[in-house]
C-alpha atoms as a PDB file:
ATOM      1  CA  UNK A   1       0.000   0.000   0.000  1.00  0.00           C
ATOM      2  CA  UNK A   2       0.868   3.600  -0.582  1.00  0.00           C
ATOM      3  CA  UNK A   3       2.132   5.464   2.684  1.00  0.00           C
ATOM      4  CA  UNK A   4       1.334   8.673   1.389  1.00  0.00           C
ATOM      5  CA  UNK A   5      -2.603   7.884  -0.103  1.00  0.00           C
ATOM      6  CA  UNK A   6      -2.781   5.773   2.896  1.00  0.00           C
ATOM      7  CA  UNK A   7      -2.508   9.091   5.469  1.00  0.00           C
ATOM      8  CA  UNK A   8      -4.221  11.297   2.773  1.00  0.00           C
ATOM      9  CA  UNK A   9      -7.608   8.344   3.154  1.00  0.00           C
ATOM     10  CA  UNK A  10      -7.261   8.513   6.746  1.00  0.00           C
ATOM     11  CA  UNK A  11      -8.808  10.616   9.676  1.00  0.00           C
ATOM     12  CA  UNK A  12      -7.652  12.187  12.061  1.00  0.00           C
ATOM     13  CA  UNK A  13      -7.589   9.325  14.257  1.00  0.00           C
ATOM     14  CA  UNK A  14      -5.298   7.268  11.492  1.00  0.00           C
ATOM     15  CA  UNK A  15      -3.346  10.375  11.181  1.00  0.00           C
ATOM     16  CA  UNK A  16      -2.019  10.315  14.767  1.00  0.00           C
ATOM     17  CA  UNK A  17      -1.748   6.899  14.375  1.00  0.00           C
ATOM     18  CA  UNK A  18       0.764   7.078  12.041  1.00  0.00           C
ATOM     19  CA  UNK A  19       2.579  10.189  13.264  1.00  0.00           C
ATOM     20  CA  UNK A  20       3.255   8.048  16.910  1.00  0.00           C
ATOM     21  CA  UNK A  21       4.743   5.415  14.821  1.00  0.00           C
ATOM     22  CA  UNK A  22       7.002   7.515  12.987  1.00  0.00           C
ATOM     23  CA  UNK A  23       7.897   9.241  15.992  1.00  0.00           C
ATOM     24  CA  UNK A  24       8.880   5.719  17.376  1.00  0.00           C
ATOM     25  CA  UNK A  25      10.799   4.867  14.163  1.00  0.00           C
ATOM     26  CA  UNK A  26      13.160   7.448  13.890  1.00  0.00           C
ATOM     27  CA  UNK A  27      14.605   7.345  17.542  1.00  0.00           C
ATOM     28  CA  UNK A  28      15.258   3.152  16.804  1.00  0.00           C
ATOM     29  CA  UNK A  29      16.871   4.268  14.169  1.00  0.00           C
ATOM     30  CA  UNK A  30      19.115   6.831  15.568  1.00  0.00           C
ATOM     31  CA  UNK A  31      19.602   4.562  18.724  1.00  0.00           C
ATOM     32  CA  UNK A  32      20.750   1.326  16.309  1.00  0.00           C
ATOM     33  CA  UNK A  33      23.187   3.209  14.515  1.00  0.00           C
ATOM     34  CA  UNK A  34      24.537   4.468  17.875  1.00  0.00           C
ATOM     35  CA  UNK A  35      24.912   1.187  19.197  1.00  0.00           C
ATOM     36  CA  UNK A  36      26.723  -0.291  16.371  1.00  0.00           C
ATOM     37  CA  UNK A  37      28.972   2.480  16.500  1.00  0.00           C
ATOM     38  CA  UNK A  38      29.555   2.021  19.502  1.00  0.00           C
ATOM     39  CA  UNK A  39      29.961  -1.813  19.090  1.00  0.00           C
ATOM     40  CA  UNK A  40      31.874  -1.324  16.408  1.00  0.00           C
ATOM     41  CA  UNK A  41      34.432   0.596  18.922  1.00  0.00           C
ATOM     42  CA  UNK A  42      34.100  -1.860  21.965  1.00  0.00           C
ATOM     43  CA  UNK A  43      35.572  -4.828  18.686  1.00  0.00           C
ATOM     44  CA  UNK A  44      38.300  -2.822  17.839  1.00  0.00           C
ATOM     45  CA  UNK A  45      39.107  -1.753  21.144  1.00  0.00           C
ATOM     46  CA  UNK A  46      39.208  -5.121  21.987  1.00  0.00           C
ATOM     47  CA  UNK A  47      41.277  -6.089  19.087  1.00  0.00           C
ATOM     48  CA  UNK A  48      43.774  -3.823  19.685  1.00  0.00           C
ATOM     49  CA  UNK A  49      44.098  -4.844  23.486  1.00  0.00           C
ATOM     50  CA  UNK A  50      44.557  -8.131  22.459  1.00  0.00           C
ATOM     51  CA  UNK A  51      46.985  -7.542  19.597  1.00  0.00           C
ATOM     52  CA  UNK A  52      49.064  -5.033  21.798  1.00  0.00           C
ATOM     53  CA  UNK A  53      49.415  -8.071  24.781  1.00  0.00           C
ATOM     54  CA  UNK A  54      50.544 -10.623  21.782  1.00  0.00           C
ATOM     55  CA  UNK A  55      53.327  -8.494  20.669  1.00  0.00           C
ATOM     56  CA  UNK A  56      54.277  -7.928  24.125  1.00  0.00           C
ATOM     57  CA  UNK A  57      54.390 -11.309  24.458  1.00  0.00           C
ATOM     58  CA  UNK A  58      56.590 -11.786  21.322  1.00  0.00           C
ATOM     59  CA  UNK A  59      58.988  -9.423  22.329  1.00  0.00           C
ATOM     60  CA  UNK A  60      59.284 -10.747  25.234  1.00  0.00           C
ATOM     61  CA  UNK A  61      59.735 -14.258  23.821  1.00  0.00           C
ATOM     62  CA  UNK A  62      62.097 -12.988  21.505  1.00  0.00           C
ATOM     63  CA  UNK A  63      64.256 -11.352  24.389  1.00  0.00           C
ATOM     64  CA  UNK A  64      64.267 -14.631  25.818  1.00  0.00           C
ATOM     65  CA  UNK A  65      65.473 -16.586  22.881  1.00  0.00           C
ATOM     66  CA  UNK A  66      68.316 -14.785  22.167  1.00  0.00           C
ATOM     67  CA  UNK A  67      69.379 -14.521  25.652  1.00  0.00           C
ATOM     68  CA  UNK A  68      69.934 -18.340  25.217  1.00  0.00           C
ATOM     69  CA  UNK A  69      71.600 -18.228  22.122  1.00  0.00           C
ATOM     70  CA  UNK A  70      73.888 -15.601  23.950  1.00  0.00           C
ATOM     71  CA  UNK A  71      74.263 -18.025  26.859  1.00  0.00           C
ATOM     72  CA  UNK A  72      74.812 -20.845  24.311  1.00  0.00           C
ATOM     73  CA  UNK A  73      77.445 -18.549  22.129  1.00  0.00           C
ATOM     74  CA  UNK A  74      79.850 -18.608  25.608  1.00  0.00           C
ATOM     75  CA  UNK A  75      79.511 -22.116  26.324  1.00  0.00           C
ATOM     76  CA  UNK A  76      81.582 -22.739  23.251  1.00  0.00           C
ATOM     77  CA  UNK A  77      84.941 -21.558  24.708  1.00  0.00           C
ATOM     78  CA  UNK A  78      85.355 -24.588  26.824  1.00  0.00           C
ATOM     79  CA  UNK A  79      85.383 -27.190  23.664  1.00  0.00           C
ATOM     80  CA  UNK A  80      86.924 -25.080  21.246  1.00  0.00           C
ATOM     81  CA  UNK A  81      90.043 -23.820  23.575  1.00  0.00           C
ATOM     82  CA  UNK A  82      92.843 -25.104  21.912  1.00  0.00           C
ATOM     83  CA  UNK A  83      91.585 -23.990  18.303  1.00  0.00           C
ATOM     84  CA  UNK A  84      91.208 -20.362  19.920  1.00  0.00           C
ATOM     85  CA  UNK A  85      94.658 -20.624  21.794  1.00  0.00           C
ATOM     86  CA  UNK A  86      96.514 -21.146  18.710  1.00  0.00           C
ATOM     87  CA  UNK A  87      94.846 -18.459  17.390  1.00  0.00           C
ATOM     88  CA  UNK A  88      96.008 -16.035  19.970  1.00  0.00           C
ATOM     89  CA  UNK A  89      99.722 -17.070  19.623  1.00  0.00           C
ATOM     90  CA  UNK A  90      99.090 -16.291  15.650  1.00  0.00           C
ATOM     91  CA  UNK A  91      99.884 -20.621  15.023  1.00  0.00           C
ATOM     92  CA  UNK A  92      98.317 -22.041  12.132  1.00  0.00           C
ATOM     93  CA  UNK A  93      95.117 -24.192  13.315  1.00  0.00           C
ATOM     94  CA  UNK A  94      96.344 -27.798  12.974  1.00  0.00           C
ATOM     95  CA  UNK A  95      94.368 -30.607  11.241  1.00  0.00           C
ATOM     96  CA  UNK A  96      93.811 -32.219  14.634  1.00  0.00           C
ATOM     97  CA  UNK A  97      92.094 -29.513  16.617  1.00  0.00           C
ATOM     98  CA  UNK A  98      89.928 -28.529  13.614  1.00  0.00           C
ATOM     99  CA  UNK A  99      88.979 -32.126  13.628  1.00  0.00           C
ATOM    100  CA  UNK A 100      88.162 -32.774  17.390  1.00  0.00           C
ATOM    101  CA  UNK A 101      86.490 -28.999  17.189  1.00  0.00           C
ATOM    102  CA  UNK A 102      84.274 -29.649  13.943  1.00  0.00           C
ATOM    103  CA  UNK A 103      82.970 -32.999  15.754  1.00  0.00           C
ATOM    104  CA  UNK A 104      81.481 -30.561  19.028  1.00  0.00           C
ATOM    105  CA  UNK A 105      79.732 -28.555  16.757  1.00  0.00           C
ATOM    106  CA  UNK A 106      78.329 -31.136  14.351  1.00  0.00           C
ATOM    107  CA  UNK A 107      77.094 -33.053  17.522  1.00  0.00           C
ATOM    108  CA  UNK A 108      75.981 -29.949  18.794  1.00  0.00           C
ATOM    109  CA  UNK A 109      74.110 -29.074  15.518  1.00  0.00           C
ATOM    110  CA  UNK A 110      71.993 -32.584  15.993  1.00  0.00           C
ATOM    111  CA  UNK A 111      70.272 -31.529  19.114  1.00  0.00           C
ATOM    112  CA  UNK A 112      70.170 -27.799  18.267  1.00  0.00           C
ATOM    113  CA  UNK A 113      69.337 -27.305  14.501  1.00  0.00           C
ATOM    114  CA  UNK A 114      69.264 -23.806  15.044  1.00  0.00           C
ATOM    115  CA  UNK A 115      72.754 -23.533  14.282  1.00  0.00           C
ATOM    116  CA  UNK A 116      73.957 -23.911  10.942  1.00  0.00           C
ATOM    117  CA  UNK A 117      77.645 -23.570  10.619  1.00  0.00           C
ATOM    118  CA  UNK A 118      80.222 -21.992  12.750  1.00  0.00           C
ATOM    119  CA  UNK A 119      83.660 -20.281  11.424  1.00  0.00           C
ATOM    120  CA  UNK A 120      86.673 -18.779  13.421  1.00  0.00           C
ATOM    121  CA  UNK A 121      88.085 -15.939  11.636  1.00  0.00           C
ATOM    122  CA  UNK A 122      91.042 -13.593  11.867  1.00  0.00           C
ATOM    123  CA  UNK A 123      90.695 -10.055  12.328  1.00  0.00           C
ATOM    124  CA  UNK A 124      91.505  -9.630   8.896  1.00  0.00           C
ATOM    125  CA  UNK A 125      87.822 -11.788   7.994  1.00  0.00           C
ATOM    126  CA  UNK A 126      90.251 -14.671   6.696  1.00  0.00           C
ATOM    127  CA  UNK A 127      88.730 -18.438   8.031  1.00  0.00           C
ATOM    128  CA  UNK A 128      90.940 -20.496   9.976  1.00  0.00           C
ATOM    129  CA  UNK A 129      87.873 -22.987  10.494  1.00  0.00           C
ATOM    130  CA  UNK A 130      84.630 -23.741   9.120  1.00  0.00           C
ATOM    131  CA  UNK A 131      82.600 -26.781  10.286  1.00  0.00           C
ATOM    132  CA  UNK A 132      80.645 -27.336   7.158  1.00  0.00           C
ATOM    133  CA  UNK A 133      83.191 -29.850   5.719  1.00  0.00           C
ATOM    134  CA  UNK A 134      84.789 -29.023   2.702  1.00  0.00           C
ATOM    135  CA  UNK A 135      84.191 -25.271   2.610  1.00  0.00           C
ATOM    136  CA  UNK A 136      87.090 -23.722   4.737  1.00  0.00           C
ATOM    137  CA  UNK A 137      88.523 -20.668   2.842  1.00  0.00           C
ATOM    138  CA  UNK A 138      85.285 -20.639  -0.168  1.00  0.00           C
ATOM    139  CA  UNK A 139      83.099 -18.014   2.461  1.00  0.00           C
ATOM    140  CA  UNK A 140      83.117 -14.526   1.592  1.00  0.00           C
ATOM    141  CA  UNK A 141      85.430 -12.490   3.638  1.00  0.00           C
ATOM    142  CA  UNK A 142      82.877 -10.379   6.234  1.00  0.00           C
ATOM    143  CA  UNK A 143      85.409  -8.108   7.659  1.00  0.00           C
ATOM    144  CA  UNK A 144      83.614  -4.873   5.880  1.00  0.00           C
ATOM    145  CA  UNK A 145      80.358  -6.051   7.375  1.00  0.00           C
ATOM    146  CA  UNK A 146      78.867  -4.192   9.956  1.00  0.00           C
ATOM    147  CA  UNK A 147      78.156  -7.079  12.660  1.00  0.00           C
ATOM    148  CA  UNK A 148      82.135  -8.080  12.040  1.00  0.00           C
ATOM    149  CA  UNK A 149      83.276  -4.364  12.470  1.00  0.00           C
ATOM    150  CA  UNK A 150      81.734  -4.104  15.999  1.00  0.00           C
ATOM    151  CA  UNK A 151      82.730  -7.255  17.246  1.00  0.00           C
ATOM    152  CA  UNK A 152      85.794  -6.432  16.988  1.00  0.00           C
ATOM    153  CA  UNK A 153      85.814  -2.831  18.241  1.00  0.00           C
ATOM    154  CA  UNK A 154      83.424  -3.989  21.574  1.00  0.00           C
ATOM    155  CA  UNK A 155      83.701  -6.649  24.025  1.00  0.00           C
ATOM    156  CA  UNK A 156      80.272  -8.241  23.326  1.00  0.00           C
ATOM    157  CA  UNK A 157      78.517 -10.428  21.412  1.00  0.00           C
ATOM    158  CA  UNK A 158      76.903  -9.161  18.040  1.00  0.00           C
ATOM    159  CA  UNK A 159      74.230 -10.130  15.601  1.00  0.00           C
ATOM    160  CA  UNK A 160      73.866  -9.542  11.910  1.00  0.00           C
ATOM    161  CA  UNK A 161      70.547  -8.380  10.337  1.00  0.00           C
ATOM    162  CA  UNK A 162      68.518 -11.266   9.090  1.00  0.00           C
ATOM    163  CA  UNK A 163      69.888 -11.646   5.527  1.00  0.00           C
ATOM    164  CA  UNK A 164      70.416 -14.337   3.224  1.00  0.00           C
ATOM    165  CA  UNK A 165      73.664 -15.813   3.581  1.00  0.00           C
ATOM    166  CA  UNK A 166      76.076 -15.370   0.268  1.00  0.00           C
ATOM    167  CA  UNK A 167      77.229 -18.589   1.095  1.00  0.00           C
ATOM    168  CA  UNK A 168      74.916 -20.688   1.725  1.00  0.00           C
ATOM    169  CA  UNK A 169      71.752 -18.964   0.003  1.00  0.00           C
ATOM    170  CA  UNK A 170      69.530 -19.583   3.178  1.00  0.00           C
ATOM    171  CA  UNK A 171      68.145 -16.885   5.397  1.00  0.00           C
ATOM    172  CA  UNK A 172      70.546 -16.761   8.309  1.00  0.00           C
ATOM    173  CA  UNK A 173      71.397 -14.596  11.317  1.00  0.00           C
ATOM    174  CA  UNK A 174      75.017 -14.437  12.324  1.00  0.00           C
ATOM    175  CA  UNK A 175      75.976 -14.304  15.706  1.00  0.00           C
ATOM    176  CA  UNK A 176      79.800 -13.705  16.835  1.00  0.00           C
ATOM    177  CA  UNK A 177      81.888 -13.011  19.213  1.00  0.00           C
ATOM    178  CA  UNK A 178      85.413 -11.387  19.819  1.00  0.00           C
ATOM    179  CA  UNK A 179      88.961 -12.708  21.713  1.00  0.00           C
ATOM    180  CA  UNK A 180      91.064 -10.548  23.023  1.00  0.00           C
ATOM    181  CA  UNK A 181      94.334 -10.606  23.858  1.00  0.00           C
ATOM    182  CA  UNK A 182      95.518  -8.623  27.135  1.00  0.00           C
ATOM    183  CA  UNK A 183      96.286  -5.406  25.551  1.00  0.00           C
ATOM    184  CA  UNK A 184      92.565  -4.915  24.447  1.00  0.00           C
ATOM    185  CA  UNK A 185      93.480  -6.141  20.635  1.00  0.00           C
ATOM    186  CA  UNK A 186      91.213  -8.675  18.738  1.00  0.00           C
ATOM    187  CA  UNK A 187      92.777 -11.629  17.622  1.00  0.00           C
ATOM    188  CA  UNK A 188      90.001 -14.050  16.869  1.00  0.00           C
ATOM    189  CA  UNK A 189      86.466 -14.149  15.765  1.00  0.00           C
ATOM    190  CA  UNK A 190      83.781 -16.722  16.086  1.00  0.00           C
ATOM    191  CA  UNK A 191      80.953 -16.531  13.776  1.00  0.00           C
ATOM    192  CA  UNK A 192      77.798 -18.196  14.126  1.00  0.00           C
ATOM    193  CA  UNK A 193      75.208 -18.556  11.549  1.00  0.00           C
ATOM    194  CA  UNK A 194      71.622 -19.266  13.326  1.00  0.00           C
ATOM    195  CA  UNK A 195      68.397 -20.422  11.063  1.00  0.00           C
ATOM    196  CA  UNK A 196      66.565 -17.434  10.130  1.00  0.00           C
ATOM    197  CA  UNK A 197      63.352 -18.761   9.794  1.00  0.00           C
ATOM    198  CA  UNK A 198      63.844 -21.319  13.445  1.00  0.00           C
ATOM    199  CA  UNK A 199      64.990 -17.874  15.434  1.00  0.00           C
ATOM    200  CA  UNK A 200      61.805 -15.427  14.102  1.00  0.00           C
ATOM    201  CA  UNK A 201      59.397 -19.232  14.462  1.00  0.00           C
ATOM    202  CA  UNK A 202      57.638 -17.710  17.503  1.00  0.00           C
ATOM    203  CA  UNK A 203      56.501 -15.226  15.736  1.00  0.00           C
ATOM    204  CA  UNK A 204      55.501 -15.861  12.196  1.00  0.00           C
ATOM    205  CA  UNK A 205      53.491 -18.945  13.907  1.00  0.00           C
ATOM    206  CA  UNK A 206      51.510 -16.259  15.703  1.00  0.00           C
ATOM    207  CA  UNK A 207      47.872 -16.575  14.746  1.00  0.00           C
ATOM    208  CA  UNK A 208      44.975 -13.412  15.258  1.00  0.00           C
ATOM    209  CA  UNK A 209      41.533 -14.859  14.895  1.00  0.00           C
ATOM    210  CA  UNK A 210      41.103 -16.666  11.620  1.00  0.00           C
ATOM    211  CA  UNK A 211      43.372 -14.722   9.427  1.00  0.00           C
ATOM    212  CA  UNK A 212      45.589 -12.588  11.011  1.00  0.00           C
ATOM    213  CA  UNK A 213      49.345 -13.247  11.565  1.00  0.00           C
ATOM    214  CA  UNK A 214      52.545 -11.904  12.455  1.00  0.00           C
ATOM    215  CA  UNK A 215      55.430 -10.564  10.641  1.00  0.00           C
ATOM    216  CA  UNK A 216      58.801  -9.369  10.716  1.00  0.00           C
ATOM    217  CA  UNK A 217      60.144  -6.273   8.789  1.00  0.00           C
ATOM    218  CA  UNK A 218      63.745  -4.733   9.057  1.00  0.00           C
ATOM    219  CA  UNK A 219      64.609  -1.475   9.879  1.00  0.00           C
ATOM    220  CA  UNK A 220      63.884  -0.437   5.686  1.00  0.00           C
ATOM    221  CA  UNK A 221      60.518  -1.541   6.030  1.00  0.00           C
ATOM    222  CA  UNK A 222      61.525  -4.796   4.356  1.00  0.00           C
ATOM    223  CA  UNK A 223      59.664  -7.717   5.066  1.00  0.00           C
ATOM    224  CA  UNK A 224      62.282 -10.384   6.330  1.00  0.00           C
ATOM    225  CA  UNK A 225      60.310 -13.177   8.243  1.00  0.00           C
ATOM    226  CA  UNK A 226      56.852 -13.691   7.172  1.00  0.00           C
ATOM    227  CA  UNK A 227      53.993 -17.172   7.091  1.00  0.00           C
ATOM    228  CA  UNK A 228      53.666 -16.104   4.070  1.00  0.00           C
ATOM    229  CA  UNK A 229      56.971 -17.080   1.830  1.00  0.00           C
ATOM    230  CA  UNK A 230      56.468 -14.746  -0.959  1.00  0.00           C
ATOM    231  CA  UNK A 231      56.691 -11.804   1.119  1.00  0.00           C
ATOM    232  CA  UNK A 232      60.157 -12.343   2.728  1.00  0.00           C
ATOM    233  CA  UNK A 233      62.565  -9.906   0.999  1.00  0.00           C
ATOM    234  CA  UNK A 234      60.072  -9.140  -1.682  1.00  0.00           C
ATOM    235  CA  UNK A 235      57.442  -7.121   0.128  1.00  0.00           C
ATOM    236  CA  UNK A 236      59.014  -3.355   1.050  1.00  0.00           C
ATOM    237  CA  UNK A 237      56.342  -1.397   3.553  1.00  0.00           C
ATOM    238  CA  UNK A 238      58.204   1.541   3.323  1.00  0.00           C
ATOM    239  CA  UNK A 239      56.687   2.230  -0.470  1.00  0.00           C
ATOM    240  CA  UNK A 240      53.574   2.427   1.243  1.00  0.00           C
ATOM    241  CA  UNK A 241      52.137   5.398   3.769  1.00  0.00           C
ATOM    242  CA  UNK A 242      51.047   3.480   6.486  1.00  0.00           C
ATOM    243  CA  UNK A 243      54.605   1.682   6.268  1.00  0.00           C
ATOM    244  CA  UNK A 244      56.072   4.809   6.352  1.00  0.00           C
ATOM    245  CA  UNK A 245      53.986   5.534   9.909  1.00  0.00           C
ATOM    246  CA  UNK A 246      55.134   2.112  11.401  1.00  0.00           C
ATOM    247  CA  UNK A 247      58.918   3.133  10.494  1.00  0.00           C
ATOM    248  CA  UNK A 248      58.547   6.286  12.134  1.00  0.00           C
ATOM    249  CA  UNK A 249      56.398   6.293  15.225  1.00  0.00           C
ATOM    250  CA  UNK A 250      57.715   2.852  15.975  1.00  0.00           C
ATOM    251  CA  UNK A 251      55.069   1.763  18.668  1.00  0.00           C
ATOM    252  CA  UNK A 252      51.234   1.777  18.075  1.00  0.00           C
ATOM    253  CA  UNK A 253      48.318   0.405  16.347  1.00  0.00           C
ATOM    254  CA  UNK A 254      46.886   1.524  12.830  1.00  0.00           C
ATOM    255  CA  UNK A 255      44.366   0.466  10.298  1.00  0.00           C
ATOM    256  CA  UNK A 256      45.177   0.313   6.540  1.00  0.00           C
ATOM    257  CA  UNK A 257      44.791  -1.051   3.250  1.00  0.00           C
ATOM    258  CA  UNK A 258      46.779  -3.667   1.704  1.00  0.00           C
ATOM    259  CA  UNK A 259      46.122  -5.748  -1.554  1.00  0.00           C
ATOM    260  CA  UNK A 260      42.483  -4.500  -1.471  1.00  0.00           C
ATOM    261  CA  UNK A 261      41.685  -5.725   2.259  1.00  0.00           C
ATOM    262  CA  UNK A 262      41.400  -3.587   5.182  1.00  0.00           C
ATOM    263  CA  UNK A 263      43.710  -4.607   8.398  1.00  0.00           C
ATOM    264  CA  UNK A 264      44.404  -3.652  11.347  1.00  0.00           C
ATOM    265  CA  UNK A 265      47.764  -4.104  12.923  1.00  0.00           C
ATOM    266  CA  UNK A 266      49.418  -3.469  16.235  1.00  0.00           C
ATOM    267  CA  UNK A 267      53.497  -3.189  16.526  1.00  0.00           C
ATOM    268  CA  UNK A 268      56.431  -2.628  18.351  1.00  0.00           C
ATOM    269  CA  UNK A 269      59.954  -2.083  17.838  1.00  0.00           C
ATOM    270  CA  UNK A 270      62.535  -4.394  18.643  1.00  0.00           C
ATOM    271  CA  UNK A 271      65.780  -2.619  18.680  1.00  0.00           C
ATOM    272  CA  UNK A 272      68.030  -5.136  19.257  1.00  0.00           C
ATOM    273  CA  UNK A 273      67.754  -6.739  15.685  1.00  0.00           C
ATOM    274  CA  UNK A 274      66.784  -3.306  14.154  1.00  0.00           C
ATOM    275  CA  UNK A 275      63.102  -5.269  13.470  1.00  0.00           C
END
């Protein structure tokens, strides 16, 4: 039926009628929209809440992980002594000691597949070991590589960016440490090249509700651990604005638009890696 020939027809009576009802109508409507706006805010409040605690949780996790692998990285002195003392007195590494020290870390590489070669190196970046059989002196020389530079100048242990390894080809992160002799100068470097995708694995296997994951991006914006495979080291947020904001602010939650879908995300710097 017409609305309009329907209150023309009608009385007074009908007339009033009909008024109440619009009257009634308009204030649902009003009141509907206001609750799923405010619904609306409650879910993404919610959302971000929970987002913010799991990357909280991740950094933590991450802290964690490579507090080990720091731990780990000194337990090494012990078996690999006489390699490293022969180093300091500027001997060439015999075949023995290589031998008895390439056995520790291939046993050790069984139980902790995390690790996926170790090298001892000169100041100069020159090998004087590399447990992957075979391949001692074939590595590229890393002495003009940031992660080597430091080591050397400060009495801690370093880590590379996550990068693919020139060597190898797989996604690595290299973790080394300095010896010193007693006048402060370097004589020795250990290198340590650690499974990229095992060391960022509490992460990408984050899930968010039935889609959502977690990712890793460099200090460029570049996308360097990811579920998704065709991301890693192809994907650059920086190109994008919303990139550009995570870069900058460094800490926060934002929505925006990616590949025609609208996300939200919540991050968190993690200066230690530059992520």
């Amino acid at each position: 039926m017409n609305m309009s020939r329907f209150i023309r027809q009608g009385g007074v009576q009908r007339n009033l009628i009909i008024s109440f009802l619009l009257m009634g109508l308009i204030p649902m409507l009003v009141m509907g929209s206001i609750f799923y706006y405010r619904s609306s805010e409650i879910l993404l409040k919610n959302a971000n809440t929970e987002m913010s605690n799991l990357t909280k949780k991740a950094i933590e996790q991450l802290d964690g992980d490579f507090k080990v692998f720091k731990m780990q990285m000194t337990s090494f002195d012990v078996p690999c002594k006489p390699l490293i003392d022969m180093m300091e007195f500027g001997l060439t590494v015999d075949e023995g000691n290589s031998a008895n020290v390439s056995a520790f870390f291939q046993e050790f590489m069984k139980s902790n597949p995390i690790l996926r070669r170790a090298r001892f190196l000169d100041v100069k970046g020159e090998e004087t070991f590399n447990s992957i059989k075979g391949s001692l002196g074939k590595s590229k020389n890393p002495s003009s590589l940031p992660w080597f530079q430091k080591v050397t100048t400060v009495k801690e242990i370093a880590f590379s960016g996550l990068e693919v390894s020139p060597d190898t080809g797989e996604p690595v992160i290299t973790m080394a440490k300095a010896y010193f002799k007693a006048d402060g100068k370097p004589y020795a470097v250990l290198a340590v090249d650690l499974s990229a995708e095992i060391a960022t694995k509490q992460i990408t296997d984050i899930k968010i509700g039935k889609s959502g994951f977690a990712f890793i991006i460099n200090k460029e914006g570049l996308v360097v651990a990811s579920p998704d495979k065709t991301k890693v080291f192809q994907l650059n947020l920086a190109k994008y604005d919303f990139g550009k904001e995570i870069l900058q602010k460094k800490r926060g939650t934002l929505e925006y638009a990616l590949e025609g879908d609208t996300r939200f995300a919540s991050y968190q710097e993690y200066p230690a890696m530059d992520w």
